[in-house]
N, C-alpha and C. Protein backbone atom coordinates (compact mmCIF):
# COMPACT_ATOMS: atom_id res chain seq x y z
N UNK A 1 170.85 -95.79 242.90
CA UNK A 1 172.24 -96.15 242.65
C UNK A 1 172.35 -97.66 242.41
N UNK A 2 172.86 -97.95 241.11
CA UNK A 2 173.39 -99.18 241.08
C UNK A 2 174.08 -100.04 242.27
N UNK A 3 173.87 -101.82 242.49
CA UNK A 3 174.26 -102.33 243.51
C UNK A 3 175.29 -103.32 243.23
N UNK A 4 175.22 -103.30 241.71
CA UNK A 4 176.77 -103.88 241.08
C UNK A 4 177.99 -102.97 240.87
N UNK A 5 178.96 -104.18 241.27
CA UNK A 5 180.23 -103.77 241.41
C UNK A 5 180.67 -103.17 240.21
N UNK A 6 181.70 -102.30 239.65
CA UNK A 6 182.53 -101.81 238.84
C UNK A 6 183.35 -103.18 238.28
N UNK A 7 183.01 -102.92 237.00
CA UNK A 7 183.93 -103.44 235.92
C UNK A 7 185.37 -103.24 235.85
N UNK A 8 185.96 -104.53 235.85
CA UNK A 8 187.23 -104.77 235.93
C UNK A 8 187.66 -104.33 235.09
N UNK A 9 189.05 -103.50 235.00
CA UNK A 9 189.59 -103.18 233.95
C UNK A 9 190.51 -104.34 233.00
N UNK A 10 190.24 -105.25 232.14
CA UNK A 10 190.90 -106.18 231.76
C UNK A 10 192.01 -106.02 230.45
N UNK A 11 192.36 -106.24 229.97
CA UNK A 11 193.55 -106.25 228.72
C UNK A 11 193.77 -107.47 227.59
N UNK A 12 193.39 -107.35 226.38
CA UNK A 12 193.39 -108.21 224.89
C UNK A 12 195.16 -107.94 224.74
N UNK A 13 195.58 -108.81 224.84
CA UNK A 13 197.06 -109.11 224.27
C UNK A 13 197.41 -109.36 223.30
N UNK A 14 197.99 -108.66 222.42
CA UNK A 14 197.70 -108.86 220.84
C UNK A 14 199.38 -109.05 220.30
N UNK A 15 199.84 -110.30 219.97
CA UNK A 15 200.75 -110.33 219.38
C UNK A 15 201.25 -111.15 218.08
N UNK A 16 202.33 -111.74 217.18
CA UNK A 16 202.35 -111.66 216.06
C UNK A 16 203.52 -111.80 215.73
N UNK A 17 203.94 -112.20 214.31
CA UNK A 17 205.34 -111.90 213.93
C UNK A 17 205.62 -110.29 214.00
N UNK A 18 206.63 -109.91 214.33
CA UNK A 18 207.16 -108.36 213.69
C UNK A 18 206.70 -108.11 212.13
N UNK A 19 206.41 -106.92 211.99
CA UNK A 19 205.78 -106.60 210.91
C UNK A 19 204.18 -107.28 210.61
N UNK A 20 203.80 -107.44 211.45
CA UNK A 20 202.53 -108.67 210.88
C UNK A 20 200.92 -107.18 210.99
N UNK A 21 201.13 -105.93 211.69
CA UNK A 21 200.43 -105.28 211.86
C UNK A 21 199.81 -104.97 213.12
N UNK A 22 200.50 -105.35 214.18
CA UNK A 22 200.27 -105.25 215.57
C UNK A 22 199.72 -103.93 215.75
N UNK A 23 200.39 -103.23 215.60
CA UNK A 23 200.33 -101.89 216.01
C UNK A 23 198.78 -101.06 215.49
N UNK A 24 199.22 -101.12 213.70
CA UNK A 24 198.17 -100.50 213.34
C UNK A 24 196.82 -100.64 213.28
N UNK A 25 196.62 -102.33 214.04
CA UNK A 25 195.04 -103.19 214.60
C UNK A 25 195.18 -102.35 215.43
N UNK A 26 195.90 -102.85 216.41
CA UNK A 26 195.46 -102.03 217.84
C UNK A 26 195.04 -100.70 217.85
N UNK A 27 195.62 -99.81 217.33
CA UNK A 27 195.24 -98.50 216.89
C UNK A 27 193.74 -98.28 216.09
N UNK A 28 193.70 -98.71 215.57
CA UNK A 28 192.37 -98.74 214.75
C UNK A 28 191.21 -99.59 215.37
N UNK A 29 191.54 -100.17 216.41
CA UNK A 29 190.49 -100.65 217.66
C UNK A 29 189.79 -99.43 218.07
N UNK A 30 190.18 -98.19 218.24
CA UNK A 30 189.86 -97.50 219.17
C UNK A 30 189.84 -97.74 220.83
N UNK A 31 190.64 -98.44 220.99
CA UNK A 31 190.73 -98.87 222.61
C UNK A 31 192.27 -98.62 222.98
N UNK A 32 192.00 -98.25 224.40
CA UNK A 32 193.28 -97.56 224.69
C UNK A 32 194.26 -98.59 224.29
N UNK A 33 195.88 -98.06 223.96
CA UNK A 33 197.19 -99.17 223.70
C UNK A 33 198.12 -98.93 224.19
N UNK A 34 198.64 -99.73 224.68
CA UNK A 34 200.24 -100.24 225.63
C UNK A 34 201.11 -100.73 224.65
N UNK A 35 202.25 -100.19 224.48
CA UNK A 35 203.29 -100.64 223.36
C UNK A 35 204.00 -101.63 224.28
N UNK A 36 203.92 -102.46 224.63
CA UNK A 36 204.68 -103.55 224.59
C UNK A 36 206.50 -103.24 224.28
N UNK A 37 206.34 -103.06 223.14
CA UNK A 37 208.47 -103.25 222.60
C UNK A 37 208.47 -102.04 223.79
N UNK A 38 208.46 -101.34 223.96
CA UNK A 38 208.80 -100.51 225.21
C UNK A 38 209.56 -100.84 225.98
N UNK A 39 209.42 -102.49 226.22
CA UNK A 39 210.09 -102.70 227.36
C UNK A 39 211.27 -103.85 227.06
N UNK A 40 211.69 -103.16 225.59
CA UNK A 40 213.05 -103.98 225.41
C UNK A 40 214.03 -103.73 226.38
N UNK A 41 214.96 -104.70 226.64
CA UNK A 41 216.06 -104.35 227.74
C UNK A 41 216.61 -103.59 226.61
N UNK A 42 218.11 -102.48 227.27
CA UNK A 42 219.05 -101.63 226.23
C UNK A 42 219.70 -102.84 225.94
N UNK A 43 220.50 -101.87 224.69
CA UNK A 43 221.65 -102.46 224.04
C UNK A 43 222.97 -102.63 224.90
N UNK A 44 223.03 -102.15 226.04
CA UNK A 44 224.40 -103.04 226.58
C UNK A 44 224.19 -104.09 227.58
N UNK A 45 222.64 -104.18 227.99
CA UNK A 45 222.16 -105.27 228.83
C UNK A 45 223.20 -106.57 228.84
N UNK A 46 223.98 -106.95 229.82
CA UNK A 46 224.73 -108.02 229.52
C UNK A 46 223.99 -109.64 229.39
N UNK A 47 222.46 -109.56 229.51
CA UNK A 47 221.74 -110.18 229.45
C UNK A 47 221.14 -110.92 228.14
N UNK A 48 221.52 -109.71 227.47
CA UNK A 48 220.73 -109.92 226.00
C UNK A 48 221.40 -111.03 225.51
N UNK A 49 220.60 -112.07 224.62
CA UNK A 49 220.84 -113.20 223.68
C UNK A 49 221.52 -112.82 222.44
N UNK A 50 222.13 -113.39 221.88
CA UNK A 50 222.64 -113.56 220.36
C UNK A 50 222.15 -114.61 219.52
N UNK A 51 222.32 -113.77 218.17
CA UNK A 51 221.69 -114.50 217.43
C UNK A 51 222.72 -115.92 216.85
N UNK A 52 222.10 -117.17 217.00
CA UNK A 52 223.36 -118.26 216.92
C UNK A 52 224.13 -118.11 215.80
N UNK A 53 225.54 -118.30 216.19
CA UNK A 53 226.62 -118.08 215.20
C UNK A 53 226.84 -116.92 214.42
N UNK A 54 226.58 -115.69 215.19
CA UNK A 54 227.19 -114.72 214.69
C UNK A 54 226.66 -113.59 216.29
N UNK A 55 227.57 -112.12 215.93
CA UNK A 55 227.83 -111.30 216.54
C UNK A 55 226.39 -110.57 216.89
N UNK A 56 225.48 -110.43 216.39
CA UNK A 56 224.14 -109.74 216.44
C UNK A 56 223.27 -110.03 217.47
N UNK A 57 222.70 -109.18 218.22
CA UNK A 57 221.46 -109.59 218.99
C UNK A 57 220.30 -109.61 218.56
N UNK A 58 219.77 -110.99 219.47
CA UNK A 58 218.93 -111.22 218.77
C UNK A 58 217.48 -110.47 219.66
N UNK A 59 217.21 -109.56 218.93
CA UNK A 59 216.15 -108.98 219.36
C UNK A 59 214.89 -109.34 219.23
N UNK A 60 214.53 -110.57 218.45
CA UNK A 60 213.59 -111.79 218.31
C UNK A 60 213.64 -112.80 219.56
N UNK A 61 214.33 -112.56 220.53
CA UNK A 61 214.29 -113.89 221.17
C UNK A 61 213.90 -113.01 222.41
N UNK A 62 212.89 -114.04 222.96
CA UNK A 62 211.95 -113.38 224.22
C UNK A 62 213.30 -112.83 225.77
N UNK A 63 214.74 -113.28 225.45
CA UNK A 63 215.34 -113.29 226.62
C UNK A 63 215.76 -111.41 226.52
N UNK A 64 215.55 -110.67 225.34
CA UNK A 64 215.83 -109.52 224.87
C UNK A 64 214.77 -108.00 225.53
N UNK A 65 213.95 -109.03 226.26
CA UNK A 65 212.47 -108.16 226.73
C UNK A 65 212.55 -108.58 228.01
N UNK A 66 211.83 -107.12 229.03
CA UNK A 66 211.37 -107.29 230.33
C UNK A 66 210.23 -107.53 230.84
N UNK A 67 209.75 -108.95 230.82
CA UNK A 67 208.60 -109.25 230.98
C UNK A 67 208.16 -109.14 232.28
N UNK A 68 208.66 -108.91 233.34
CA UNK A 68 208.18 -108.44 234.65
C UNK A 68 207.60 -107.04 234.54
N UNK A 69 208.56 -106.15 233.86
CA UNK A 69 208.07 -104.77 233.96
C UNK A 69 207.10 -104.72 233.22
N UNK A 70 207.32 -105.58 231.87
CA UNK A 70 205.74 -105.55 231.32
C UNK A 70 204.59 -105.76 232.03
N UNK A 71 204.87 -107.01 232.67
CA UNK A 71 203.10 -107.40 233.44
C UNK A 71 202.86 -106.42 234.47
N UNK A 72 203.96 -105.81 235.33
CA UNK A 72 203.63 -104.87 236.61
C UNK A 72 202.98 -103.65 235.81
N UNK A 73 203.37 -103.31 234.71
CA UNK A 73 202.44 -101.84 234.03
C UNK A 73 201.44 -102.33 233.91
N UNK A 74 200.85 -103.57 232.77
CA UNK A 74 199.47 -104.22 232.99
C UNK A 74 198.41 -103.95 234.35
N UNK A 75 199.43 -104.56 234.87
CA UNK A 75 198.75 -105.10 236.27
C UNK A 75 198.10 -103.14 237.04
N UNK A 76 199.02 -102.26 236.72
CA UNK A 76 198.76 -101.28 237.30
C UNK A 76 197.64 -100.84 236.58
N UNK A 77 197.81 -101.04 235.30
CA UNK A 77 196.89 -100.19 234.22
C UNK A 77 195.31 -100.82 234.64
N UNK A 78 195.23 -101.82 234.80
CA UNK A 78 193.77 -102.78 235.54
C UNK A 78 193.79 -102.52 236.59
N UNK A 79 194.21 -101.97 237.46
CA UNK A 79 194.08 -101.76 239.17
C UNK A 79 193.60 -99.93 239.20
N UNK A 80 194.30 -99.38 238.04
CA UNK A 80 194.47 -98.12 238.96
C UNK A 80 193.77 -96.91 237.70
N UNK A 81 194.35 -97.47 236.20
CA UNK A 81 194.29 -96.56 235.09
C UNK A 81 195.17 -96.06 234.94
N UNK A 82 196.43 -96.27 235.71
CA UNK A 82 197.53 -95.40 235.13
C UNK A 82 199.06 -96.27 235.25
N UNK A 83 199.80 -96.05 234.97
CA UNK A 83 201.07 -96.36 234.90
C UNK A 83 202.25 -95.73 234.32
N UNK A 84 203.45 -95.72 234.67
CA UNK A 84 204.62 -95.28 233.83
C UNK A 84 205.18 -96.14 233.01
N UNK A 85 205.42 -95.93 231.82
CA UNK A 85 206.58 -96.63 231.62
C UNK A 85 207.67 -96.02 230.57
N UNK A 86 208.62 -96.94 230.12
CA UNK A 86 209.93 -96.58 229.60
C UNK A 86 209.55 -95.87 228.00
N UNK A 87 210.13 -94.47 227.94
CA UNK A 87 210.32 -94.29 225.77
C UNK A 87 211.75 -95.18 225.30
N UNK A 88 211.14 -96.13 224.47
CA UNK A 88 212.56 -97.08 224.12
C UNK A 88 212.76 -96.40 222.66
N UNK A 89 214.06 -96.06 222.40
CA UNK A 89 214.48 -95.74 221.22
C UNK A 89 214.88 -97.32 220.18
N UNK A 90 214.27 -97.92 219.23
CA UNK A 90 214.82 -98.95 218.62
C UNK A 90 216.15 -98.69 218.24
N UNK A 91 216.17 -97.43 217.55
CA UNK A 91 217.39 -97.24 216.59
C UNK A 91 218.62 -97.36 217.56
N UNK A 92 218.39 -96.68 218.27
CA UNK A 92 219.96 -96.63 219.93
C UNK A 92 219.89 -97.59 220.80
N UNK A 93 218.71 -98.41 220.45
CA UNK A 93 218.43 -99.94 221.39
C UNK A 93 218.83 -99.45 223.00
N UNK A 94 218.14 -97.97 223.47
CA UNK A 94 218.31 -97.70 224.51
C UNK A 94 216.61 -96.99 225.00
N UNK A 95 216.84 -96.58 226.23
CA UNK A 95 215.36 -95.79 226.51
C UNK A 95 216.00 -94.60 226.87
N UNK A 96 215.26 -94.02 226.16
CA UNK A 96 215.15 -92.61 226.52
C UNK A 96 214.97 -91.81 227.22
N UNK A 97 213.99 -92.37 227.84
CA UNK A 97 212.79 -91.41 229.03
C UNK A 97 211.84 -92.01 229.55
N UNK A 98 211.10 -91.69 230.15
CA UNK A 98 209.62 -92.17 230.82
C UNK A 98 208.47 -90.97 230.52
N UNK A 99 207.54 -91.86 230.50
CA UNK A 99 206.01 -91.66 229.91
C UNK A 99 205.17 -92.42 230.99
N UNK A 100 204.00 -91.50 231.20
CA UNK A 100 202.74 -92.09 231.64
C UNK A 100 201.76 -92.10 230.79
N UNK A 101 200.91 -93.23 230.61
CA UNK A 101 199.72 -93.83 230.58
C UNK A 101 198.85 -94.23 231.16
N UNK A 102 197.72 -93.28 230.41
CA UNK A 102 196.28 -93.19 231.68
C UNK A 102 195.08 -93.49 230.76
N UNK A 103 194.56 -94.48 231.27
CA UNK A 103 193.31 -95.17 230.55
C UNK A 103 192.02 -94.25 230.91
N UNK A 104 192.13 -94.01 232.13
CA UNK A 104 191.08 -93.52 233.24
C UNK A 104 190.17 -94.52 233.61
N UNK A 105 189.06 -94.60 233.32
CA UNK A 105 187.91 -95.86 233.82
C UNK A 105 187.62 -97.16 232.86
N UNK A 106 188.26 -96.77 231.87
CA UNK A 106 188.03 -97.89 230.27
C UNK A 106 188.28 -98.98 231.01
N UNK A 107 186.91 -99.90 230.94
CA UNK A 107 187.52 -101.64 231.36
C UNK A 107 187.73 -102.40 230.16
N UNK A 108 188.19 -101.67 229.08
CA UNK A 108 189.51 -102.72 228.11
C UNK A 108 190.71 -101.84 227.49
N UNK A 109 191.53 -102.60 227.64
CA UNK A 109 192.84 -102.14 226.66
C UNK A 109 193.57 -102.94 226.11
N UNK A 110 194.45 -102.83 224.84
CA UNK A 110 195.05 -103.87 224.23
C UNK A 110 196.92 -103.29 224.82
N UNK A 111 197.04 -104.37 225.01
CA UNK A 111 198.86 -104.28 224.79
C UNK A 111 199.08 -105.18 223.95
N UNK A 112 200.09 -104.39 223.11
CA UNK A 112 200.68 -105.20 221.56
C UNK A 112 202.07 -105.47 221.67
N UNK A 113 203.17 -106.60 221.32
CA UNK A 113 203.88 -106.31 221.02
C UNK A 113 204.37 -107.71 220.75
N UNK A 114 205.61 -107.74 220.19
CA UNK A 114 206.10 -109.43 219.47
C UNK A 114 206.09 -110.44 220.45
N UNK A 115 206.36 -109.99 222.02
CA UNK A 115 206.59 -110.81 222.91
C UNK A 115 204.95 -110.75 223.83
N UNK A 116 204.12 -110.34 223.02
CA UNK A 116 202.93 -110.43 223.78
C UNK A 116 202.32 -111.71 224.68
N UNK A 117 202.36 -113.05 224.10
CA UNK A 117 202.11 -114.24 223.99
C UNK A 117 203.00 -114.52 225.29
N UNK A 118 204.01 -114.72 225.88
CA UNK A 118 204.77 -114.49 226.81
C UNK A 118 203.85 -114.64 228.18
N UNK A 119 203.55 -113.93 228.35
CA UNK A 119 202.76 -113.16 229.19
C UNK A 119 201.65 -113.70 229.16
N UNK A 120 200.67 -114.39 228.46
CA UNK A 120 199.47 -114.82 228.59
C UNK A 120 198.92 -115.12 230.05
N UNK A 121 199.93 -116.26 230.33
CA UNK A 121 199.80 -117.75 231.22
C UNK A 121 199.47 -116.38 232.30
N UNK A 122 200.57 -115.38 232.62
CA UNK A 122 200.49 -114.83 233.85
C UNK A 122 199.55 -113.78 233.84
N UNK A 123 198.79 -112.76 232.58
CA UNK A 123 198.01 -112.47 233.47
C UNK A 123 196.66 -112.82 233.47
N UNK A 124 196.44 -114.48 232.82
CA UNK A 124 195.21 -114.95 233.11
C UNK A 124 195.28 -115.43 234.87
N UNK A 125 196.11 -115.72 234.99
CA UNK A 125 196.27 -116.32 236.52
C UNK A 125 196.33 -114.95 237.65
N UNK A 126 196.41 -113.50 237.05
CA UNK A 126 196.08 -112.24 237.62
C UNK A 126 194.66 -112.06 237.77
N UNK A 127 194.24 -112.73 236.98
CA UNK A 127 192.50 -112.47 236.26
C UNK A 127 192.20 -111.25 235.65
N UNK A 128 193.27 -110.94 234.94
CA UNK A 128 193.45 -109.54 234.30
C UNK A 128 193.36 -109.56 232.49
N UNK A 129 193.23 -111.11 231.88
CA UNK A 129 193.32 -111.33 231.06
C UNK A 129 191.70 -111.51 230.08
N UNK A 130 191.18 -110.78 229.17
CA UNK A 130 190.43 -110.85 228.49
C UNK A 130 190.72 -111.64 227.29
N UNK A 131 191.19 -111.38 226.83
CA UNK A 131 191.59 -112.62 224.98
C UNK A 131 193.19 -112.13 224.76
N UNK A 132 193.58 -113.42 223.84
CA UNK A 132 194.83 -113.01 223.42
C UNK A 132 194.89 -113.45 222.26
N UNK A 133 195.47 -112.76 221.11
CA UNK A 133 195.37 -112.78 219.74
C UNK A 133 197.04 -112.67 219.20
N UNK A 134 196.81 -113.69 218.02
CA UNK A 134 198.12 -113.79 217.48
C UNK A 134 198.28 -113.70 215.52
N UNK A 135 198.27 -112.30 215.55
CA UNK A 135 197.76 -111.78 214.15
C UNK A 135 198.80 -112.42 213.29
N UNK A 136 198.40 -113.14 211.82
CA UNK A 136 199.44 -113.58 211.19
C UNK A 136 198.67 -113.18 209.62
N UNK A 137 199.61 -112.12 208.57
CA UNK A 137 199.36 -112.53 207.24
C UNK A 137 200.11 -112.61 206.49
N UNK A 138 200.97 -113.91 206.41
CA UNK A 138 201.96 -114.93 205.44
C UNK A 138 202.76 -113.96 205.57
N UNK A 139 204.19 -115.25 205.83
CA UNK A 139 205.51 -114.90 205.64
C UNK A 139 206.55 -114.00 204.50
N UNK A 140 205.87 -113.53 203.63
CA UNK A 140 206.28 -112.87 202.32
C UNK A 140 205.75 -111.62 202.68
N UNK A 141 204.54 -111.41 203.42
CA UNK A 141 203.88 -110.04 203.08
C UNK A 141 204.17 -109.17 204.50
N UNK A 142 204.62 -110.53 205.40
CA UNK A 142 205.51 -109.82 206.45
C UNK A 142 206.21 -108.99 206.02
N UNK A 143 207.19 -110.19 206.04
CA UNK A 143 208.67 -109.67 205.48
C UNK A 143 208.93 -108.12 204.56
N UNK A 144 207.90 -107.91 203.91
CA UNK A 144 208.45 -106.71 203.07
C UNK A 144 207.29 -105.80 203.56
N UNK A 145 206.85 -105.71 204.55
CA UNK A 145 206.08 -104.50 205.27
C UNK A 145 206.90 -104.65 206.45
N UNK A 146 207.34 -104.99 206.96
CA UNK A 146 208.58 -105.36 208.04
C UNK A 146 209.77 -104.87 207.83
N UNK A 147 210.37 -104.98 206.52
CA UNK A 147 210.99 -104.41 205.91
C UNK A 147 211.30 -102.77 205.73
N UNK A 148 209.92 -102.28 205.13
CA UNK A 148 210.49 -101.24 204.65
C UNK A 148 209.85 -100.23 205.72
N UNK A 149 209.05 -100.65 206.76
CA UNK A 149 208.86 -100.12 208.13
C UNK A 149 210.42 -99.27 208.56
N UNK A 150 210.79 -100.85 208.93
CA UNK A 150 212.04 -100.36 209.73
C UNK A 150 213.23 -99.61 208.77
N UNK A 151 213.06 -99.69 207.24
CA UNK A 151 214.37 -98.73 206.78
C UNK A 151 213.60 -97.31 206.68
N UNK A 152 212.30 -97.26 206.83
CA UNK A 152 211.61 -95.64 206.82
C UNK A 152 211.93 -95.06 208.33
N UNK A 153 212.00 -95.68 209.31
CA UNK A 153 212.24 -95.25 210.83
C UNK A 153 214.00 -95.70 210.90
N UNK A 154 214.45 -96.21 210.10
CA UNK A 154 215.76 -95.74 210.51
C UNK A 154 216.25 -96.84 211.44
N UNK A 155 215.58 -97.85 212.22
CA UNK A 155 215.90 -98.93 213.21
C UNK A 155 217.12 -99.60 213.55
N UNK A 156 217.90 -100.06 211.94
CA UNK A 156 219.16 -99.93 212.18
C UNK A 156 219.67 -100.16 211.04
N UNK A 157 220.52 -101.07 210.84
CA UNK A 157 221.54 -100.88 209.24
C UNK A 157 220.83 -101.76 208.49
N UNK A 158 220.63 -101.65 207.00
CA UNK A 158 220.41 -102.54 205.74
C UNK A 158 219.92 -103.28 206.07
N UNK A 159 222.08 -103.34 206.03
CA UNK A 159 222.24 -105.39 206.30
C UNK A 159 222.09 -105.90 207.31
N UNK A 160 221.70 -105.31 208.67
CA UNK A 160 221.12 -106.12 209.70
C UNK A 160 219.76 -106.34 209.25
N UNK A 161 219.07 -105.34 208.81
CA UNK A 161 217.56 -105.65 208.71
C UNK A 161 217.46 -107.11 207.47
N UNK A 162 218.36 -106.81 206.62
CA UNK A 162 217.97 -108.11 205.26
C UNK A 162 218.27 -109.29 206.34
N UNK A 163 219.46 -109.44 207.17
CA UNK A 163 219.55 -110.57 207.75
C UNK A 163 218.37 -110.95 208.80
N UNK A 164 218.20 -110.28 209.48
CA UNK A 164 216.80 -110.16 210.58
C UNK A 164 215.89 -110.99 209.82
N UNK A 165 215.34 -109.91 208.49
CA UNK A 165 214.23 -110.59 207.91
C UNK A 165 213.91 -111.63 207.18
N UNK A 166 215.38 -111.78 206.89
CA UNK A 166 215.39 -113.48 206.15
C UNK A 166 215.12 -114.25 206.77
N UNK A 167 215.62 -114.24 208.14
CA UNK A 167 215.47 -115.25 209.17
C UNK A 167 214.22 -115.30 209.58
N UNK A 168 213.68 -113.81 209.98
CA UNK A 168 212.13 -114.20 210.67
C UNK A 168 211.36 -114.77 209.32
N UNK A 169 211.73 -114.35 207.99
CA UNK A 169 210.36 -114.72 207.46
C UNK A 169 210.55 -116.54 207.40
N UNK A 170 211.80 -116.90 207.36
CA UNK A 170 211.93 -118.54 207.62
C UNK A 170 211.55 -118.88 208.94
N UNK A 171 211.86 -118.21 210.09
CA UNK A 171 211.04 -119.02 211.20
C UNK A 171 210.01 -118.53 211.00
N UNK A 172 209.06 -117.87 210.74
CA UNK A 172 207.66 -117.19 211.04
C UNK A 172 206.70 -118.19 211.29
N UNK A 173 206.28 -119.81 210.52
CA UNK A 173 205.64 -120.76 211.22
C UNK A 173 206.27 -121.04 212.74
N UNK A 174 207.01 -121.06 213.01
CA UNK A 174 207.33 -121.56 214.02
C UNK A 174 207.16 -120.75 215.03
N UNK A 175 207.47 -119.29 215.03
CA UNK A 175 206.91 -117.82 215.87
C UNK A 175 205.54 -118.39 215.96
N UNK A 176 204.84 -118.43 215.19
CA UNK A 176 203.44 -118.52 215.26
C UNK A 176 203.07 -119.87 216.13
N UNK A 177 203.95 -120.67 215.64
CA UNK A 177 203.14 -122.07 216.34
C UNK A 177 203.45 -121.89 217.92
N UNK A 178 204.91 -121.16 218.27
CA UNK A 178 205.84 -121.04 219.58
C UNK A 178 204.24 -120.00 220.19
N UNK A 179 203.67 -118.55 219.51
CA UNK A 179 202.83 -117.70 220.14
C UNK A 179 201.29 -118.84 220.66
N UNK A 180 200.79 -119.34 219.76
CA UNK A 180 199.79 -120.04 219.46
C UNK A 180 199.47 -120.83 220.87
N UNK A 181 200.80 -122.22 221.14
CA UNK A 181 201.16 -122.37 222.15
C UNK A 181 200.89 -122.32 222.79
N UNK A 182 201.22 -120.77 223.45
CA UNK A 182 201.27 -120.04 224.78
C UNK A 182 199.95 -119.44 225.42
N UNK A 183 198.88 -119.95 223.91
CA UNK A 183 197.83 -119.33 224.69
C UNK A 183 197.56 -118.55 223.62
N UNK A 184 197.82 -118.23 222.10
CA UNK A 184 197.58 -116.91 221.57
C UNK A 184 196.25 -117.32 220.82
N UNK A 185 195.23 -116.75 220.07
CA UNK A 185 194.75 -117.40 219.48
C UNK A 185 194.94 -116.67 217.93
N UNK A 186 195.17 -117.68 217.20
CA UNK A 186 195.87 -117.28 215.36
C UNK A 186 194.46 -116.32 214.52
N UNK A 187 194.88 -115.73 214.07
CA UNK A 187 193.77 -115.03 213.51
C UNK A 187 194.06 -113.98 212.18
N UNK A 188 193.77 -113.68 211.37
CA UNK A 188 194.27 -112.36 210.35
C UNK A 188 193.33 -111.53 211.32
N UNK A 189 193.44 -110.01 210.04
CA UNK A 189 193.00 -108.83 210.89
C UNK A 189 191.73 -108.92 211.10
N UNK A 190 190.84 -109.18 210.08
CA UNK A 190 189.14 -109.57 210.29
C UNK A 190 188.84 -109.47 211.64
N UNK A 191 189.41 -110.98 211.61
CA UNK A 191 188.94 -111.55 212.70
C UNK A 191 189.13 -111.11 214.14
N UNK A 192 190.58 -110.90 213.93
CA UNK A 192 191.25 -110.25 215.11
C UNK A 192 189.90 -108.52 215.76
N UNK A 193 189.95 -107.76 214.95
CA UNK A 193 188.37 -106.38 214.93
C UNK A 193 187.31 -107.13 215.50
N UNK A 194 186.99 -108.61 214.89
CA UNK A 194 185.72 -108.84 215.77
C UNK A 194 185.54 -109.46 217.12
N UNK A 195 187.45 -109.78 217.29
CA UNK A 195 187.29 -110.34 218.67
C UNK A 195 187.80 -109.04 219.57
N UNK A 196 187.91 -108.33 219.23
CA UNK A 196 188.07 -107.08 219.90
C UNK A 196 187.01 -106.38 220.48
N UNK A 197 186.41 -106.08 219.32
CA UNK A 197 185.03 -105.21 219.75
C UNK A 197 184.43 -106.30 220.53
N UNK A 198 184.01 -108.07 220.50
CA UNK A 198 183.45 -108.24 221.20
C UNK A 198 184.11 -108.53 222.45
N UNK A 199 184.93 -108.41 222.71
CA UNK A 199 185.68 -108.54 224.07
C UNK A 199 185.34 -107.05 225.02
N UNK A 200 185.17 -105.90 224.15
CA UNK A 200 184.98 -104.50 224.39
C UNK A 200 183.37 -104.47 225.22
N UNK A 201 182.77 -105.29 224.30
CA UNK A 201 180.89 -105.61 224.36
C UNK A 201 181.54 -106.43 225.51
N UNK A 202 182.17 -107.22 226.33
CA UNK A 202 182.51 -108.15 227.02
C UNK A 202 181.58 -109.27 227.23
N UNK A 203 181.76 -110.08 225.81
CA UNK A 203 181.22 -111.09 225.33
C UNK A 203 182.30 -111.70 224.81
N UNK A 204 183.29 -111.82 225.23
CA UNK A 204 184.91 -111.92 224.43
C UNK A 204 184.84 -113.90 224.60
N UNK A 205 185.51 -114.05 223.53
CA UNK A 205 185.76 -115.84 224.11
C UNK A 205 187.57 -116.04 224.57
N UNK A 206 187.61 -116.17 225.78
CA UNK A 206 188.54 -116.47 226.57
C UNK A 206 189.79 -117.04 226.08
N UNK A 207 191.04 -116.41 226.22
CA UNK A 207 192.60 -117.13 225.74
C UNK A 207 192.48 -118.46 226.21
N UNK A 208 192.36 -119.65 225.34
CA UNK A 208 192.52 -121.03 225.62
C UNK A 208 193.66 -121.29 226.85
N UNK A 209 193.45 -122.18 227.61
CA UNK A 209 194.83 -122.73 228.84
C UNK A 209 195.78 -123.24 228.19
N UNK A 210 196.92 -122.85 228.73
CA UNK A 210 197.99 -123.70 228.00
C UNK A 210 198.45 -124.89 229.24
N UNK A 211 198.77 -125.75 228.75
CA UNK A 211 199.36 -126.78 229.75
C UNK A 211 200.70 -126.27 231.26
């Protein structure tokens, strides 16, 4: 019998502008995935931000997400292999239901989601943190895979989405520089597959410190 300890179950944090391909990397990792947007607060949260100078929430701004409940599922998913968490409906900006997720013994998994980067600082200081990645390919090619994502799922009206996306694709340097920041490290998809698998090989090179 082996006299080394069991491998930690750790987590690649993979986040990005909206639309940038979060999802469909992570998926095509083959390593288990944590949806992240999951843990948008609802739509009557009296909490939620607006978008400046007008009536809309802003569902871009990190105050719109539950980042506690996020890291406590993390944190369970590395301790135990399993966790619950929330089915968030985008379109009704409400949750639906609850779901469990069970890794079983896998010591990696990715959680994806816009507010990924967020979260870095805390769960490297968990020691739960393997790499964190901040997928970006240009503001134009966002925007119209971002786009027609959300009018195929229905997410919400048109003209909220044209306004949404005008805006993100004009801040999108700045998303990136704000993720980057926090600890993310910038990457297209390439690159992003090879820091995966080698994080998987756990040969991964470590989310830089942020100040």
């Amino acid at each position: 019998m082996s006299s080394h300890p069991p491998i930690p179950t750790r987590v690649v944090l993979l986040c990005g502008p909206s639309g940038s391909g979060k999802s469909l990397l992570a998926q095509r990792s083959g390593l288990p995935v944590l949806r992240l947007d999951d843990f948008y607060k609802e739509g009557d949260d009296p909490t939620l931000p607006l978008v400046a100078g007008s009536s809309d929430i802003d569902w871009d701004h990190p105050g719109s997400w539950d980042a506690d409940a996020a890291v406590s599922a993390i944190t369970a998913l590395c301790r135990t292999g399993r966790t619950s968490v929330p089915v968030y409906d985008i379109a009704r900006s409400a949750r639906t239901g609850e779901d469990s997720v069970d890794i079983g013994r896998t010591p990696l998994f990715v959680a994806e989601g816009v507010f990924a980067a967020e979260i870095v600082r805390r769960c490297r200081d968990l020691g739960v943190l393997a790499d964190a990645l901040c997928l970006n390919r240009g503001p134009v090619r966002t925007f119209r895979r971002r786009f027609l994502r959300d009018l195929k799922e229905g997410r919400k009206s048109v003209a909220f989405l044209l306004r949404r996306g005008w805006r993100l694709m004009r801040a999108e340097r700045s998303i990136i520089t704000r993720q980057t920041g926090l600890g993310a490290h910038p990457c297209d998809r390439d690159e992003a597959m090879g820091r995966l698998a080698a994080a998987a090989a756990g040969r991964c090179t470590r989310a830089r410190s942020t100040p």
